[in-house]
Protein backbone atom coordinates (compact mmCIF):
# COMPACT_ATOMS: atom_id res chain seq x y z
CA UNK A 1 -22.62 38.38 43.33
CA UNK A 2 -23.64 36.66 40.04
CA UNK A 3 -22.69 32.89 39.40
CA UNK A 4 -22.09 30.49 36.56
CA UNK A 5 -20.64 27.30 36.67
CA UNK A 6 -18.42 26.31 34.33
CA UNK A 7 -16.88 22.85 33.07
CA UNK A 8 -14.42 23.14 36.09
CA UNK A 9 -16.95 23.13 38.72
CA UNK A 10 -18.57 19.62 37.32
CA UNK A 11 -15.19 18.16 38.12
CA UNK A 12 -15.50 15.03 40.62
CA UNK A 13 -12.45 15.70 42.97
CA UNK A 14 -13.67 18.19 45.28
CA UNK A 15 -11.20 21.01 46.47
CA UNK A 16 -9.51 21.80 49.10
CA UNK A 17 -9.49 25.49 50.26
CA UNK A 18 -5.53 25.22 50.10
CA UNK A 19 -5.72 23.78 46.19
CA UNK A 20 -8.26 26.59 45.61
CA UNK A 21 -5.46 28.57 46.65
CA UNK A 22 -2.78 27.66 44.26
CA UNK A 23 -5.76 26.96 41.41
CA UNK A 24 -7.03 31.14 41.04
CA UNK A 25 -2.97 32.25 41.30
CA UNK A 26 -2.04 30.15 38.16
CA UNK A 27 -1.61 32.83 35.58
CA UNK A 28 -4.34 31.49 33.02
CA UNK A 29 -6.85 32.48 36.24
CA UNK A 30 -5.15 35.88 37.90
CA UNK A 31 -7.97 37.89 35.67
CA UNK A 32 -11.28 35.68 36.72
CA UNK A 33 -13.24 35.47 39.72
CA UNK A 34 -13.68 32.63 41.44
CA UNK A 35 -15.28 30.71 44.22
CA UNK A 36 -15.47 27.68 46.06
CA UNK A 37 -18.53 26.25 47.11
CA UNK A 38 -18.95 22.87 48.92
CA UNK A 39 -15.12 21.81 47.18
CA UNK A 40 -16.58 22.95 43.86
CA UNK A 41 -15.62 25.76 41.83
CA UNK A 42 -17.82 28.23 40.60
CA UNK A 43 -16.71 31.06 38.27
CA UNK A 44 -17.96 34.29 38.34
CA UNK A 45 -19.15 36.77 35.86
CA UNK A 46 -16.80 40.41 35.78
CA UNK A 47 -19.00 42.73 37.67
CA UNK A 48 -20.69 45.97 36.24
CA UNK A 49 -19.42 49.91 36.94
CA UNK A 50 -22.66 50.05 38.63
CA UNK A 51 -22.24 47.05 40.68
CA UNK A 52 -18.61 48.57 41.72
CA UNK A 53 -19.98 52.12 42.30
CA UNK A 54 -22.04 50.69 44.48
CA UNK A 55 -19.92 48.53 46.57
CA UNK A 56 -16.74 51.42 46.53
CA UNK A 57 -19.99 53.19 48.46
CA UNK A 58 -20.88 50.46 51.04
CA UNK A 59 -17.13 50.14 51.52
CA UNK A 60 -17.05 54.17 52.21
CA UNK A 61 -20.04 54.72 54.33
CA UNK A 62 -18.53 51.25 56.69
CA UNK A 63 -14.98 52.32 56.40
CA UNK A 64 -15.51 55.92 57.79
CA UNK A 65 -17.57 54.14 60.88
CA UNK A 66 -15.01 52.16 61.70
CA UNK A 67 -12.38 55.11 62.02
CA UNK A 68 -14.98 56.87 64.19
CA UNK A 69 -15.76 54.48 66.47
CA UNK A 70 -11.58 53.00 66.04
CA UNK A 71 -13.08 49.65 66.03
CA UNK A 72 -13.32 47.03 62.82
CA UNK A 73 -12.00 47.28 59.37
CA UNK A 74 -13.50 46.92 56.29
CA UNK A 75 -12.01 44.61 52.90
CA UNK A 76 -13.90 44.74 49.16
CA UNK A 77 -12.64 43.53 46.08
CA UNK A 78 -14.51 40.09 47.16
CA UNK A 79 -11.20 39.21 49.72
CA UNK A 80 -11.51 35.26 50.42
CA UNK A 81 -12.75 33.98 53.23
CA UNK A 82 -13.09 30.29 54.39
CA UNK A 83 -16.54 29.73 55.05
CA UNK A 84 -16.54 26.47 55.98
CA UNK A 85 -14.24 23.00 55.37
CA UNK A 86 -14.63 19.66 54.56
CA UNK A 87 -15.90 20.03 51.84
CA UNK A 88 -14.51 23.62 51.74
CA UNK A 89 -16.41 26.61 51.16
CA UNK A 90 -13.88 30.21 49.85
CA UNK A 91 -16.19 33.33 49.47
CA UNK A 92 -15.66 36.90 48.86
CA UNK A 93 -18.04 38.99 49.78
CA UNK A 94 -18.00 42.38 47.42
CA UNK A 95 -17.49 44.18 51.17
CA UNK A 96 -17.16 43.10 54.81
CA UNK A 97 -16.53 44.27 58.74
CA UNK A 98 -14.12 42.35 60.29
CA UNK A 99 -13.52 42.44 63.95
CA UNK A 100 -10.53 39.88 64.20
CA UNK A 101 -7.77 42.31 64.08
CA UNK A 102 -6.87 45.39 65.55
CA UNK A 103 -3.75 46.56 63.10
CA UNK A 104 -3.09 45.96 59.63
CA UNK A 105 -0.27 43.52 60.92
CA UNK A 106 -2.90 41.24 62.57
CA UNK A 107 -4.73 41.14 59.23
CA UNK A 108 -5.01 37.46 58.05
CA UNK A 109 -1.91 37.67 54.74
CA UNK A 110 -4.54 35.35 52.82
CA UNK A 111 -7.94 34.09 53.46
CA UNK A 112 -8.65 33.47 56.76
CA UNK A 113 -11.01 31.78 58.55
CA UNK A 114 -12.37 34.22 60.97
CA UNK A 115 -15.93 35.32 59.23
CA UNK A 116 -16.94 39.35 59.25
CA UNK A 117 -19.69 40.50 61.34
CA UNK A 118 -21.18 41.77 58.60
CA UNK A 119 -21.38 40.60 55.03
CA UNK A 120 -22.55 42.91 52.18
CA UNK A 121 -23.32 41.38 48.77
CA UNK A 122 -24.30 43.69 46.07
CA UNK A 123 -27.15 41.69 44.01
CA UNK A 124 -26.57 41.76 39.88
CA UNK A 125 -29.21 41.50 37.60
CA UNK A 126 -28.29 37.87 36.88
CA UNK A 127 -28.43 36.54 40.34
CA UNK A 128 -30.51 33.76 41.12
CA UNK A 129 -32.60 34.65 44.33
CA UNK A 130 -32.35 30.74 45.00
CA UNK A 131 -28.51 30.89 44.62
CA UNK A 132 -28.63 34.25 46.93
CA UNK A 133 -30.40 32.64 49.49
CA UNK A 134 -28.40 29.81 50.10
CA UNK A 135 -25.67 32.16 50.39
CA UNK A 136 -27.27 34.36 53.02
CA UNK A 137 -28.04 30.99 54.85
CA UNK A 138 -24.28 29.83 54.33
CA UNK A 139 -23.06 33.28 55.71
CA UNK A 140 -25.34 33.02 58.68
CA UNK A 141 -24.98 29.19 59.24
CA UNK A 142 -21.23 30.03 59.80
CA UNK A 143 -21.25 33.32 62.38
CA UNK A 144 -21.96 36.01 60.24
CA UNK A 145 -24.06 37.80 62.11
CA UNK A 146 -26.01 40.13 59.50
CA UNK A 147 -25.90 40.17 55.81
CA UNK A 148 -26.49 43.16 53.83
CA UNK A 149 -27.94 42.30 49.82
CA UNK A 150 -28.21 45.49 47.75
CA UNK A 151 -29.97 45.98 44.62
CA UNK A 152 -28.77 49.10 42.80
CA UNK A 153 -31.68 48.46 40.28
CA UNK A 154 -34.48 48.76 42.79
CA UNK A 155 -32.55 50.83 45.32
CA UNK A 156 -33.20 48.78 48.03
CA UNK A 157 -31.13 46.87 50.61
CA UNK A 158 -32.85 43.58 52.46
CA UNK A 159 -31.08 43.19 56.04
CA UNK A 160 -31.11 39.20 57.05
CA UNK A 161 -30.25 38.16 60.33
CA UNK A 162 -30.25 34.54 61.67
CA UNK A 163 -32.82 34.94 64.59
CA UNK A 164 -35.35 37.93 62.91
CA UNK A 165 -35.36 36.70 58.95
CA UNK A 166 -34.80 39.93 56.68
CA UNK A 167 -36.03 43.63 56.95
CA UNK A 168 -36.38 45.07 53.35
CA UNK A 169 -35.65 49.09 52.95
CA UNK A 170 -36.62 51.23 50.38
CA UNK A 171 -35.00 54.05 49.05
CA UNK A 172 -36.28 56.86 51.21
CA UNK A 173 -35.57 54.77 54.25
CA UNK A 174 -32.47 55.18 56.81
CA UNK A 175 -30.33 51.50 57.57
CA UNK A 176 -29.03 51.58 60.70
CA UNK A 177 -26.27 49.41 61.96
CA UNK A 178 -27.51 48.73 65.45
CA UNK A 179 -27.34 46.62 67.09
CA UNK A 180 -24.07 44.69 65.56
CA UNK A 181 -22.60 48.35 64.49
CA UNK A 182 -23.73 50.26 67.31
CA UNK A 183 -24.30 54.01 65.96
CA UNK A 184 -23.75 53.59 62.34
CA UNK A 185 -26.35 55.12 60.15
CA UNK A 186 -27.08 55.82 56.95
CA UNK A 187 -29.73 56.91 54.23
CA UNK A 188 -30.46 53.99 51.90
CA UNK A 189 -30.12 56.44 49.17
CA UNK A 190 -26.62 56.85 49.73
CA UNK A 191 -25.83 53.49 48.91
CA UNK A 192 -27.05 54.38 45.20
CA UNK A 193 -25.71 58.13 44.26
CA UNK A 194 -22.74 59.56 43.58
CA UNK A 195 -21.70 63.62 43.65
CA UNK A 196 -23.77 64.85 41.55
CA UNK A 197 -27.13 63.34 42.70
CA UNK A 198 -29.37 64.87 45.14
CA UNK A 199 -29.95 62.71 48.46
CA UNK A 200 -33.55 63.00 49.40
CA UNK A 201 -34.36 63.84 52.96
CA UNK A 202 -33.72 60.46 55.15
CA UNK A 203 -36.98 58.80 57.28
CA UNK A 204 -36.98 57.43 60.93
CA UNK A 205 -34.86 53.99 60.91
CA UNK A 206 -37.12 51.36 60.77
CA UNK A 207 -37.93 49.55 63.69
């Protein structure tokens, strides 16, 4: 979830979410990442193989809940999402549960405005805890209702909600889902191993 801004983002004209559009499909821009905050855009840094082991996991762990409980589906790859408009805001969370369809067919073909229950953004070693806060108020400011951040380099994940601030678990903890993903659970360890680690035994979820 790092961010830079370069020379683009100082431009006066602010953007609309529909020139945003048209400005990351130009060829020159197909290989960069991009977002648009406030009608400004801000260009972000190619993410780590950590950073994407980790989010292909969160993406796992929520997509297998959502075909057991046939409810939801889950988009990485930081998919678009209008935040909020004039000025527009286009983010894209590294993974989120969406609610607003219930086949593929309903899925919004390009942004959409409808904002996922949950938000997961996976923290990089550049972040700015200043910049990541604002964005966890922006996400909640505008109906998410709980944002995940995980840090693969201190294997923990810090749950925020609007109305009971942020829950921080450590490694040997358990995250459940409850009460916005009603029986999901899983060791925060999971979030941070891949085959050939060993998962320590999980604790109680936290209250």
């Amino acid at each position: 979830m790092s961010a830079t801004t370069p020379g683009v983002g100082a431009a006066k004209k602010l953007m609309t979410s529909d020139e945003f559009w048209e400005f990351v499909h130009r060829p020159e821009n197909r290989d960069q990442f991009f977002e648009l905050i406030r009608g400004e855009v801000i260009e972000l840094p190619r993410p780590t193989r950590r950073h994407g082991a980790v989010a292909g996991n969160v993406a796992r762990l929520l997509g297998n809940y959502s075909f057991q409980v046939n409810h939801g589906y889950v988009v990485s790859n930081d998919s678009g999402v209008i935040l909020e408009e004039d000025p527009d805001t286009v983010v894209g969370p590294d993974v989120g549960f969406f609610t607003d369809a219930a086949t593929f067919d309903d899925i919004h073909p390009k942004w959409g405005e409808e904002v996922p229950l949950l938000a997961v953004e996976v923290l990089s070693p550049n972040d700015r805890m200043t910049k990541v806060l604002r964005k966890m108020e922006d996400y909640h400011k505008n109906g998410v209702k709980v944002v995940w951040l995980v840090d693969y380099e201190e294997k923990k994940i810090t749950v925020f909600r609007p109305a009971a601030g942020h829950l921080v678990l450590d490694e040997d903890a358990v995250l459940s889902g409850e009460p916005e993903l009603p029986g999901f659970s899983a060791s925060v360890a999971d979030f941070f191993r891949i085959p050939g680690d060993t998962l320590p035994p999980p604790q109680p979820p936290a209250a």
